[in-house]
C-alpha atoms as a PDB file:
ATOM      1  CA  UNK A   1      47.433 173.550 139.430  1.00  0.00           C
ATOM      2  CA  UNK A   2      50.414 174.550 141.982  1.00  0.00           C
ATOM      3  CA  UNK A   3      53.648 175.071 141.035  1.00  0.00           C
ATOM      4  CA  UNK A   4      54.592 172.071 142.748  1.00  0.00           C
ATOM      5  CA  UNK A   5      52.172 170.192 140.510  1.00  0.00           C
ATOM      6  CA  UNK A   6      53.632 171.255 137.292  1.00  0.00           C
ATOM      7  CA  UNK A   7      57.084 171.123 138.422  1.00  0.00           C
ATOM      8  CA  UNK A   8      56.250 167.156 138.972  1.00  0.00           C
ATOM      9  CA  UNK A   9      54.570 166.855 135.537  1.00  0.00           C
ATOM     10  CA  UNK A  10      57.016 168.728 133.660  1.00  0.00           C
ATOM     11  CA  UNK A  11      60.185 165.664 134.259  1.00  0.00           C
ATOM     12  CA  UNK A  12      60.006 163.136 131.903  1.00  0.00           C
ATOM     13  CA  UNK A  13      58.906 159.730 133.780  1.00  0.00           C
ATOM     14  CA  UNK A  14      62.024 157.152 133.757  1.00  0.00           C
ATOM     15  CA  UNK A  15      60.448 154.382 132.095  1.00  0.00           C
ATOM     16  CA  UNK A  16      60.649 157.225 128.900  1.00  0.00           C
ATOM     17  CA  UNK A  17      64.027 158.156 129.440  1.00  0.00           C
ATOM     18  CA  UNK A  18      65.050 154.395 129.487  1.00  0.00           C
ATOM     19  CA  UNK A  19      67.361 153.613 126.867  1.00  0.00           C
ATOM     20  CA  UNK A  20      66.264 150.580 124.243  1.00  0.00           C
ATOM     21  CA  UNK A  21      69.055 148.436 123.977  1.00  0.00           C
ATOM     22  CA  UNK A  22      68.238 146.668 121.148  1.00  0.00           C
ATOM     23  CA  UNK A  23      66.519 149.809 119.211  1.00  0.00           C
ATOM     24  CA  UNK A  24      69.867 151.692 120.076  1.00  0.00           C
ATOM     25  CA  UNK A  25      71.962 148.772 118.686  1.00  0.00           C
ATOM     26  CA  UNK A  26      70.223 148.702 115.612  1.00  0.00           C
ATOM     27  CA  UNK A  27      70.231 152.775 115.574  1.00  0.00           C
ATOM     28  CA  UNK A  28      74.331 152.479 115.359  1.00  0.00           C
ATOM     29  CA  UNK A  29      74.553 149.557 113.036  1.00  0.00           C
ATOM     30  CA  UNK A  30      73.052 151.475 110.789  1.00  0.00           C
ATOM     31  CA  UNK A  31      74.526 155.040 111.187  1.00  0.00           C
ATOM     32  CA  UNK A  32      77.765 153.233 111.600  1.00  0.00           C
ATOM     33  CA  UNK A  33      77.426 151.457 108.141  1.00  0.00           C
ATOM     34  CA  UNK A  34      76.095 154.235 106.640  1.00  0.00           C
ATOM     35  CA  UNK A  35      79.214 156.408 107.584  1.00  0.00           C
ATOM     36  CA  UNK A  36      81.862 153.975 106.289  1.00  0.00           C
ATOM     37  CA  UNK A  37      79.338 153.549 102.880  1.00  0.00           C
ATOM     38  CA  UNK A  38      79.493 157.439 102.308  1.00  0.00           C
ATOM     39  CA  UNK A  39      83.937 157.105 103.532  1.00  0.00           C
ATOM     40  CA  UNK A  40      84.437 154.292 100.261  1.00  0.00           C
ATOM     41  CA  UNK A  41      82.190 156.778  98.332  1.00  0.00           C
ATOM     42  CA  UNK A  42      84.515 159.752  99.101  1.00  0.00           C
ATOM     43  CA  UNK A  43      87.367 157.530  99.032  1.00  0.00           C
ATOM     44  CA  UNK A  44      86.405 156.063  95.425  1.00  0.00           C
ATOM     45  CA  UNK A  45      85.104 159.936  94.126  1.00  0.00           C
ATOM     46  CA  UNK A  46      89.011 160.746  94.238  1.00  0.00           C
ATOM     47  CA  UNK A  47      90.066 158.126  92.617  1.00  0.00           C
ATOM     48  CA  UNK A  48      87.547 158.995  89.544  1.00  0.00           C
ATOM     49  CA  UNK A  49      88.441 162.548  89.876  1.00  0.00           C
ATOM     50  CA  UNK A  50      91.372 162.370  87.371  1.00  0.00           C
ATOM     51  CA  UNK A  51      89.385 160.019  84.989  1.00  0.00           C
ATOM     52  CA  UNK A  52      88.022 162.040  81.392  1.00  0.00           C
ATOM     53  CA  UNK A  53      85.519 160.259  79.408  1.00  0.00           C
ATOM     54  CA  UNK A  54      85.311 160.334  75.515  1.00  0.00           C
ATOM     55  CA  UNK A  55      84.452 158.422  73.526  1.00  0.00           C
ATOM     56  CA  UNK A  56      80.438 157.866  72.954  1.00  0.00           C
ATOM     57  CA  UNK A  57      78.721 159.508  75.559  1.00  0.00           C
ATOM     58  CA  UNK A  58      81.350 162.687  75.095  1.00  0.00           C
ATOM     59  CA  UNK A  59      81.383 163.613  78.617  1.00  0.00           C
ATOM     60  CA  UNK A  60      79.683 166.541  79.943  1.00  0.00           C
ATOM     61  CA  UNK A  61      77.925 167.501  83.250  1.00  0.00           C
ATOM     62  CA  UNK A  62      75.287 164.946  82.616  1.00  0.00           C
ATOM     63  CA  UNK A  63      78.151 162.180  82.806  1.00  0.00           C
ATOM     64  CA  UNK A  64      79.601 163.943  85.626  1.00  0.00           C
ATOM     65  CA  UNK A  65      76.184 163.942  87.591  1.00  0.00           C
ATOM     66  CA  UNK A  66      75.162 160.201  86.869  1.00  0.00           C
ATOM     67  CA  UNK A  67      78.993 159.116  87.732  1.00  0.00           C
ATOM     68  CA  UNK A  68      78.704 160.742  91.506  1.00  0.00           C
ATOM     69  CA  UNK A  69      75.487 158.069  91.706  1.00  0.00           C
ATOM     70  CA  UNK A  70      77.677 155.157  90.184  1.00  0.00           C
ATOM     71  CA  UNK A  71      80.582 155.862  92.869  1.00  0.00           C
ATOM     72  CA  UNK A  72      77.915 156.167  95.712  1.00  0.00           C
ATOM     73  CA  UNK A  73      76.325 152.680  94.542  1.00  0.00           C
ATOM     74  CA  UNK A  74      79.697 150.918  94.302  1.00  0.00           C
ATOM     75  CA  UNK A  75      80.303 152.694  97.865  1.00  0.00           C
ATOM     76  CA  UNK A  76      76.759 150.918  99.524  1.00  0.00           C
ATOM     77  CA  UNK A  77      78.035 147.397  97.582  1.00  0.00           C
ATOM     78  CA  UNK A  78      81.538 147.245  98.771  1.00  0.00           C
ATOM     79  CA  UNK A  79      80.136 148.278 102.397  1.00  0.00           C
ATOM     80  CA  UNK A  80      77.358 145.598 101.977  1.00  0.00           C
ATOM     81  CA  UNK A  81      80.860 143.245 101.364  1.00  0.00           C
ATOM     82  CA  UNK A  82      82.297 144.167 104.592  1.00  0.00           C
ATOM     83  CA  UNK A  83      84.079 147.782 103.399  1.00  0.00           C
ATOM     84  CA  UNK A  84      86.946 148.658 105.132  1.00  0.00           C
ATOM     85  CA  UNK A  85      86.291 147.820 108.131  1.00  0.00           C
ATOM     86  CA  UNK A  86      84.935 150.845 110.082  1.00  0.00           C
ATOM     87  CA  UNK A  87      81.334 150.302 110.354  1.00  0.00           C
ATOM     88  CA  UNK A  88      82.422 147.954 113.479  1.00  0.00           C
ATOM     89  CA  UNK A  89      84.612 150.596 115.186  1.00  0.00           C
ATOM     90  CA  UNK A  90      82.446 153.040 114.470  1.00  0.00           C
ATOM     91  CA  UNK A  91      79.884 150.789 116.024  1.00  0.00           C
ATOM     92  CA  UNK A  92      81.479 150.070 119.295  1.00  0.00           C
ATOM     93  CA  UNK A  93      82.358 153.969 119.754  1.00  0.00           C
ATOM     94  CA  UNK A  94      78.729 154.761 119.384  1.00  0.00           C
ATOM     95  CA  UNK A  95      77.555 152.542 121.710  1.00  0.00           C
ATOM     96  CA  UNK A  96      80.577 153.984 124.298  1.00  0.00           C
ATOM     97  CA  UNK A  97      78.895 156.862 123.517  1.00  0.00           C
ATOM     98  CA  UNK A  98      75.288 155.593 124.058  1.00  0.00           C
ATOM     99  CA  UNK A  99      75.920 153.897 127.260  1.00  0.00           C
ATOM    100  CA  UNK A 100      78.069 156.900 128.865  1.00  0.00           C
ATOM    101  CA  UNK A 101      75.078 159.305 128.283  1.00  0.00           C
ATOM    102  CA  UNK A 102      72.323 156.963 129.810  1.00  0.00           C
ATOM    103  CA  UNK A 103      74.982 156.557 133.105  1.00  0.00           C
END
């Protein structure tokens, strides 16, 4: 094999660098909805910063651990609600984004 030769096989064909539309659309629907679930999760972790338990369960890391999940589920179900609103921004800039780099 000539240099030539393995110059030629060593670019990737352009059927492969071909972007999917549709597999890129659904790529950045669901990074974009993931990012605004883990934003609500942050936003709501603040909020429960300040809050001390007592009471029954008494507290304690184990509380502190198992709340974390129980802000990052009510993050995923107000998302799942329509959120704030950023999933579709963050949507359309990804797809900017997509569309610039395959030009």
């Amino acid at each position: 094999m000539d240099a030539s030769t393995s110059l030629i096989m060593a670019q990737p064909s352009p059927l492969a660098a071909a972007p999917k539309p549709m597999a890129d659309m659904a790529k950045a629907d669901a990074a974009s909805k993931e990012y605004e679930s883990v934003f609500i999760s942050q936003f709501l972790g603040s909020m429960f910063s300040g809050i001390k338990s007592d009471g029954i369960t008494g507290g304690g890391q184990g509380e502190e651990m198992f709340r974390s999940l129980m802000v990052n589920e009510y993050g995923k179900s107000l998302e799942q609600r329509g959120g704030f609103g950023l999933a579709a921004h963050m949507k359309a800039e990804l797809l900017k984004h997509q569309q610039a780099a395959a030009q």
